[in-house]
Protein backbone atom coordinates (compact mmCIF):
# COMPACT_ATOMS: atom_id res chain seq x y z
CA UNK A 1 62.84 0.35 -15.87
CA UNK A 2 62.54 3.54 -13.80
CA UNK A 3 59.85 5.88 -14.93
CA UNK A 4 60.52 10.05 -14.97
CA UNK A 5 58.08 12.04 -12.66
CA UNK A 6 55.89 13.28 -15.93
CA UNK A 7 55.55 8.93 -16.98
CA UNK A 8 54.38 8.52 -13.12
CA UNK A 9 52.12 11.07 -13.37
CA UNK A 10 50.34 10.26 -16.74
CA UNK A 11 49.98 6.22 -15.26
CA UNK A 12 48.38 7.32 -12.25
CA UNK A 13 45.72 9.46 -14.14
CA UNK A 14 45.30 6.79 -16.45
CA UNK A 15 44.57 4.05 -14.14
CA UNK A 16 41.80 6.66 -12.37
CA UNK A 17 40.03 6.94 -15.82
CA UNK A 18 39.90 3.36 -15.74
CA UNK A 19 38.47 3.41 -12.62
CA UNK A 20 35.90 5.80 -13.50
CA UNK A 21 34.75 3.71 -16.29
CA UNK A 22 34.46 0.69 -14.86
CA UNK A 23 32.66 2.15 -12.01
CA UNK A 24 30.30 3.52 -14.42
CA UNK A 25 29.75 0.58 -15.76
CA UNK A 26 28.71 -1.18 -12.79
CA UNK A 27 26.42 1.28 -12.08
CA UNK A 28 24.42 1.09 -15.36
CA UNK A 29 24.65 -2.90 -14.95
CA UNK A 30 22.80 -2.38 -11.63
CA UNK A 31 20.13 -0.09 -12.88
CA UNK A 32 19.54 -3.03 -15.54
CA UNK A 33 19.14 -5.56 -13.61
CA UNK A 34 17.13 -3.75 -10.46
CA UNK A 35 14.55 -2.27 -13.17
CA UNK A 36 15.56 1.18 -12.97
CA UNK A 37 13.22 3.59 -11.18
CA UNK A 38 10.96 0.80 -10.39
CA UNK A 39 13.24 -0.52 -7.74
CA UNK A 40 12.22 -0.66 -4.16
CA UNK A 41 15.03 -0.90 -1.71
CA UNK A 42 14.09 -4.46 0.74
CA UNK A 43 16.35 -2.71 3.41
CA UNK A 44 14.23 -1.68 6.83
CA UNK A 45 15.69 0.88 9.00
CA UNK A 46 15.90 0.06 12.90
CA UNK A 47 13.26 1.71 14.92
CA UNK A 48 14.56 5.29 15.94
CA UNK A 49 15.25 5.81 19.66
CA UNK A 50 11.58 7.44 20.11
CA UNK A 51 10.21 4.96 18.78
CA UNK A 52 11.68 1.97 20.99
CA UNK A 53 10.69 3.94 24.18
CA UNK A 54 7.03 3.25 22.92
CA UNK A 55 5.18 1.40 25.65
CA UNK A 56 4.86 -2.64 23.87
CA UNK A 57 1.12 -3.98 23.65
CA UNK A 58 1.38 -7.70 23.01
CA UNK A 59 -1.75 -9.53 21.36
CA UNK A 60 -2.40 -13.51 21.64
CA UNK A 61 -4.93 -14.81 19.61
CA UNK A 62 -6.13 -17.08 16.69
CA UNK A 63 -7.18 -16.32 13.24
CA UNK A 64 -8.72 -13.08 14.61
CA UNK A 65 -5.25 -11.48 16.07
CA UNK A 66 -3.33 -13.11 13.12
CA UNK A 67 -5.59 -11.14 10.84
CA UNK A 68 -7.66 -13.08 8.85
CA UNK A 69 -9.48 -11.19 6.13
CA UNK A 70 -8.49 -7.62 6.89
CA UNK A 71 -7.22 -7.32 3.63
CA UNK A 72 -3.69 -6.63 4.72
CA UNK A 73 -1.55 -6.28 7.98
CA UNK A 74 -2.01 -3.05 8.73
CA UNK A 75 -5.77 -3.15 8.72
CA UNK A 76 -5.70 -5.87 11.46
CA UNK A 77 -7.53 -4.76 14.73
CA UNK A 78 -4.22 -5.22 16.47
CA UNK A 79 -1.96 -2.75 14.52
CA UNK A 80 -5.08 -0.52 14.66
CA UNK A 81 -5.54 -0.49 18.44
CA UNK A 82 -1.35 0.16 18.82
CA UNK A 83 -1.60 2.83 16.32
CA UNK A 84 -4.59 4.79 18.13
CA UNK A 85 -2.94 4.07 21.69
CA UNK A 86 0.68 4.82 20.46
CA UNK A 87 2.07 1.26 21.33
CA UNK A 88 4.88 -0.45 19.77
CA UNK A 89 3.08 -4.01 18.19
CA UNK A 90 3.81 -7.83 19.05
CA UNK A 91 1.43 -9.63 17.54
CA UNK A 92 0.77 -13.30 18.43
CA UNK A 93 -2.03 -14.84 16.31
CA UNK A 94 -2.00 -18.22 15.13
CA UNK A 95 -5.32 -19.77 13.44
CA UNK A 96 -7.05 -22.39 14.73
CA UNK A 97 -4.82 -22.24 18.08
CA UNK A 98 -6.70 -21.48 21.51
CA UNK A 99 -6.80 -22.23 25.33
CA UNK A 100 -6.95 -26.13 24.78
CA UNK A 101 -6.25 -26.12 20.79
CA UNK A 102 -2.91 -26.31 19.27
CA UNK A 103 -4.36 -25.93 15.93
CA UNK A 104 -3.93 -28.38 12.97
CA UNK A 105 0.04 -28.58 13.60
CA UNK A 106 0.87 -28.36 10.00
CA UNK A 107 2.81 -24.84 10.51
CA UNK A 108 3.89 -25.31 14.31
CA UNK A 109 0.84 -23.92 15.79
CA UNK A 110 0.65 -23.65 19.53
CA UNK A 111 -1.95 -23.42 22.40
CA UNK A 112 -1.92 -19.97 24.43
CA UNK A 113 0.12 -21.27 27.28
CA UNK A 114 2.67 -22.76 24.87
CA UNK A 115 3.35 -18.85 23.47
CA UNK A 116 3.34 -17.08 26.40
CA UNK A 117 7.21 -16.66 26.62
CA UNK A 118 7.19 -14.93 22.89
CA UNK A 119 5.20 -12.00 24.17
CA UNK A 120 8.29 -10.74 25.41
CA UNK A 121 9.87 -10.86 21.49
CA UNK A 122 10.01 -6.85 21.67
CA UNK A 123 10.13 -5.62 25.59
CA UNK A 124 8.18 -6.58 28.21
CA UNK A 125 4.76 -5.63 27.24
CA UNK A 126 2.43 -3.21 29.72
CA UNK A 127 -0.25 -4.27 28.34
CA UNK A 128 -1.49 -8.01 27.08
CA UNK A 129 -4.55 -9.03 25.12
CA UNK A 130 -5.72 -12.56 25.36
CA UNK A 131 -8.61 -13.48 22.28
CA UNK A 132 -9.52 -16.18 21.27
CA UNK A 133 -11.60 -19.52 22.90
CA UNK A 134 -13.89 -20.33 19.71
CA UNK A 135 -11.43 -23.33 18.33
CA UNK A 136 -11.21 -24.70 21.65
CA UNK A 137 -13.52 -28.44 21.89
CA UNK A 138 -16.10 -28.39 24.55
CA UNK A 139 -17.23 -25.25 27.11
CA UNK A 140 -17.05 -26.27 30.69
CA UNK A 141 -14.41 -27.03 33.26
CA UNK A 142 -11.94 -28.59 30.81
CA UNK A 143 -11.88 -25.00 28.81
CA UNK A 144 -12.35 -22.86 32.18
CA UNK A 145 -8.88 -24.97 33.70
CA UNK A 146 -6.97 -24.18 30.51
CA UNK A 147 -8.19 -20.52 30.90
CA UNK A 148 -7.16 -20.13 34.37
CA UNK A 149 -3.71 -21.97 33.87
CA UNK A 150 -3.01 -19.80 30.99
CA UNK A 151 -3.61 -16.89 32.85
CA UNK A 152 -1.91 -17.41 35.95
CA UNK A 153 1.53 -18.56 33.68
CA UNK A 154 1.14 -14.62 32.00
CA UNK A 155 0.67 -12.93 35.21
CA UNK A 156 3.63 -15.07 36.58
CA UNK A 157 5.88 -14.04 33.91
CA UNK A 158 4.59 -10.54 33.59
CA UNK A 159 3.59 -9.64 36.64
CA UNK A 160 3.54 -5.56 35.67
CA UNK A 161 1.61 -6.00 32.73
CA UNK A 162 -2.32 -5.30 32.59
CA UNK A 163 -3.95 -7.97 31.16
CA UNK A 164 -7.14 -8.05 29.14
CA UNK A 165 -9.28 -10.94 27.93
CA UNK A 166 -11.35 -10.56 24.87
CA UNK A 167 -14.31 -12.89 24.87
CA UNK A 168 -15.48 -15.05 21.80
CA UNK A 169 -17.74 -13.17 19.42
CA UNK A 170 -21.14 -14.33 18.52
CA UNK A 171 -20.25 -14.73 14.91
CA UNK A 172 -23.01 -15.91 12.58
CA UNK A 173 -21.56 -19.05 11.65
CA UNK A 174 -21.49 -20.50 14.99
CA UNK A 175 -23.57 -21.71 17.13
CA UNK A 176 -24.68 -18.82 19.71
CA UNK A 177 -25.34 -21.14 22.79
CA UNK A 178 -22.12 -22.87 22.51
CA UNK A 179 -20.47 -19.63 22.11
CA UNK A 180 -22.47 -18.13 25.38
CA UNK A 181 -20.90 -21.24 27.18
CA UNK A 182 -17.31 -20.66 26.16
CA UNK A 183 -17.43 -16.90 27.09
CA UNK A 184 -18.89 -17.89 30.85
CA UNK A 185 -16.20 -20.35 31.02
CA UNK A 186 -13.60 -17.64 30.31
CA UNK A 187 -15.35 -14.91 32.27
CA UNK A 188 -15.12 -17.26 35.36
CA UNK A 189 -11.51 -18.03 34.50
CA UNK A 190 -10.89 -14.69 34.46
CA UNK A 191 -12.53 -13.62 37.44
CA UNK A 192 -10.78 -16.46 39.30
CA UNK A 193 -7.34 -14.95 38.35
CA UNK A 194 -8.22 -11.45 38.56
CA UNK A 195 -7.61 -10.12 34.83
CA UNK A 196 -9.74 -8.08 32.92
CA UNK A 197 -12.36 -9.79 30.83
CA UNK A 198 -14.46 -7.70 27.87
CA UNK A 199 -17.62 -9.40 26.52
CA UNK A 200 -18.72 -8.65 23.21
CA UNK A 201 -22.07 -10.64 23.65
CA UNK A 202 -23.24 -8.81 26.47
CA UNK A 203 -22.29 -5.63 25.24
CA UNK A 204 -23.80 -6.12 22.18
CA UNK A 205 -21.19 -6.01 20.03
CA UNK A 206 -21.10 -6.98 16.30
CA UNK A 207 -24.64 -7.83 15.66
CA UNK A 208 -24.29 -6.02 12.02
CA UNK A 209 -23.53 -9.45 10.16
CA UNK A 210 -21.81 -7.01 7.30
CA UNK A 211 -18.79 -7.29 9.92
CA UNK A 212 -17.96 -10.61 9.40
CA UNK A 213 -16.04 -12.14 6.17
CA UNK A 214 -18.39 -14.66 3.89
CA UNK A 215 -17.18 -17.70 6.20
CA UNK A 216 -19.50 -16.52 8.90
CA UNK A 217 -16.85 -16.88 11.38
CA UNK A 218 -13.80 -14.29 11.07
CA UNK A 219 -14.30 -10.35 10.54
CA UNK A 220 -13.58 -8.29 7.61
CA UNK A 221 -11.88 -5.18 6.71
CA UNK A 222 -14.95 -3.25 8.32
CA UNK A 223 -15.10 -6.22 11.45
CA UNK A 224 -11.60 -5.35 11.90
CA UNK A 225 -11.85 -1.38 12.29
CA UNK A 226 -15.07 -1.99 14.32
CA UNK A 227 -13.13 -4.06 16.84
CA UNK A 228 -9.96 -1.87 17.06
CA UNK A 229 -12.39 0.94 18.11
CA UNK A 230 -14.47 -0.90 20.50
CA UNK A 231 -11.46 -2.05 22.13
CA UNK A 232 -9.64 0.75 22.13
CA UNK A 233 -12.69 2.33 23.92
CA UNK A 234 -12.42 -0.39 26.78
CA UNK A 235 -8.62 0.36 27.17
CA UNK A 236 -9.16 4.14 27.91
């Protein structure tokens, strides 16, 4: 049956009622189910142009660089140290993991030399941070080999970078002469490749045992800020 122009009309603004409605309805369905005003959106917006022209710092570390008991991932001395310096992040910390250690291996931990390549993850980084040494067995030429290898692979790969080695800490719960040992073995490594190499022992750093979380080994919140700001210093 052919339908008059007035019939035409009055189904076309009849089906766009319906359409109203039923987009109404999805709409109050959604609110429903999302909680209503309590909603947070999961979606994260790309980094803005100024923001991927940032200059990329790129940490490698154990439970220190992973941020262990910062009480949260922005508190972590690495984020800190980016956010003072104005450096976009990439964060390589893996606990338990070091020069020689590939951790426990129940969540695909790695030695250093094994996660070198990931640095690169977001740009080539200018500048590199090596921490770590404290999980690694022993103190002498076994650890001071590992050192050196792992630092000659990063300057091979990233030859524009500066590189920085932080030295084990003297935490409380471990023992001081064994960690005096590791840090000459890495100092010499260091030396031997010609990379920078900070020591927190011998410039008496963290010897305010508030600074370190209740296992005697990792910081805290406060161990956290206190490193970002002595290493920020040494990066200046």
């Amino acid at each position: 049956m052919k339908l008059g122009p007035s019939r035409r009309l009055a189904a076309v603004a009849g089906l766009a009622v319906l359409l109203v409605v039923i987009v109404m309805f999805a709409g109050l369905s959604a609110v429903g189910r999302d909680g209503g005003s309590d909603y947070v959106s999961s979606y994260t917006p790309p980094p803005t142009e100024a923001a991927t022209q940032l200059p990329v710092a790129a940490f490698l570390g154990d439970s220190y660089t992973a941020g262990a008991n910062a009480e949260g991932a922005e508190n972590r001395y690495a984020v800190r140290v980016c956010r003072a310096m104005t450096f976009r992040c990439t964060i390589n910390g893996q606990a338990e993991t070091g020069y020689i250690s590939d951790g426990s291996g129940q969540r695909g931990e790695k030695r250093f030399v094994d996660r070198i390549f990931d640095l690169q993850r977001d740009g080539l980084p200018s500048l590199i941070v090596v921490q770590g040494g404290m999980n690694d067995p022993g103190s002498g030429v076994e650890l001071r080999i590992a050192a050196v290898g792992t630092y000659q692979q990063i300057r091979a790969m990233y030859p524009d970078s500066r590189v920085l080695v932080f030295g084990p800490v003297a935490a409380p719960g471990l023992s001081l002469n064994d960690v005096i040992a590791k840090r000459d073995s890495l100092k010499t490594a260091a030396a031997e490749v010609g990379v920078e190499f900070v020591d927190p022992i011998g410039n008496g750093w963290f010897t305010d045992l508030s600074l370190f979380a209740k296992d005697g080994v990792n910081l805290n919140r406060r161990g956290h800020q206190e490193l970002a700001t002595r290493l920020t210093a040494s990066l200046q």
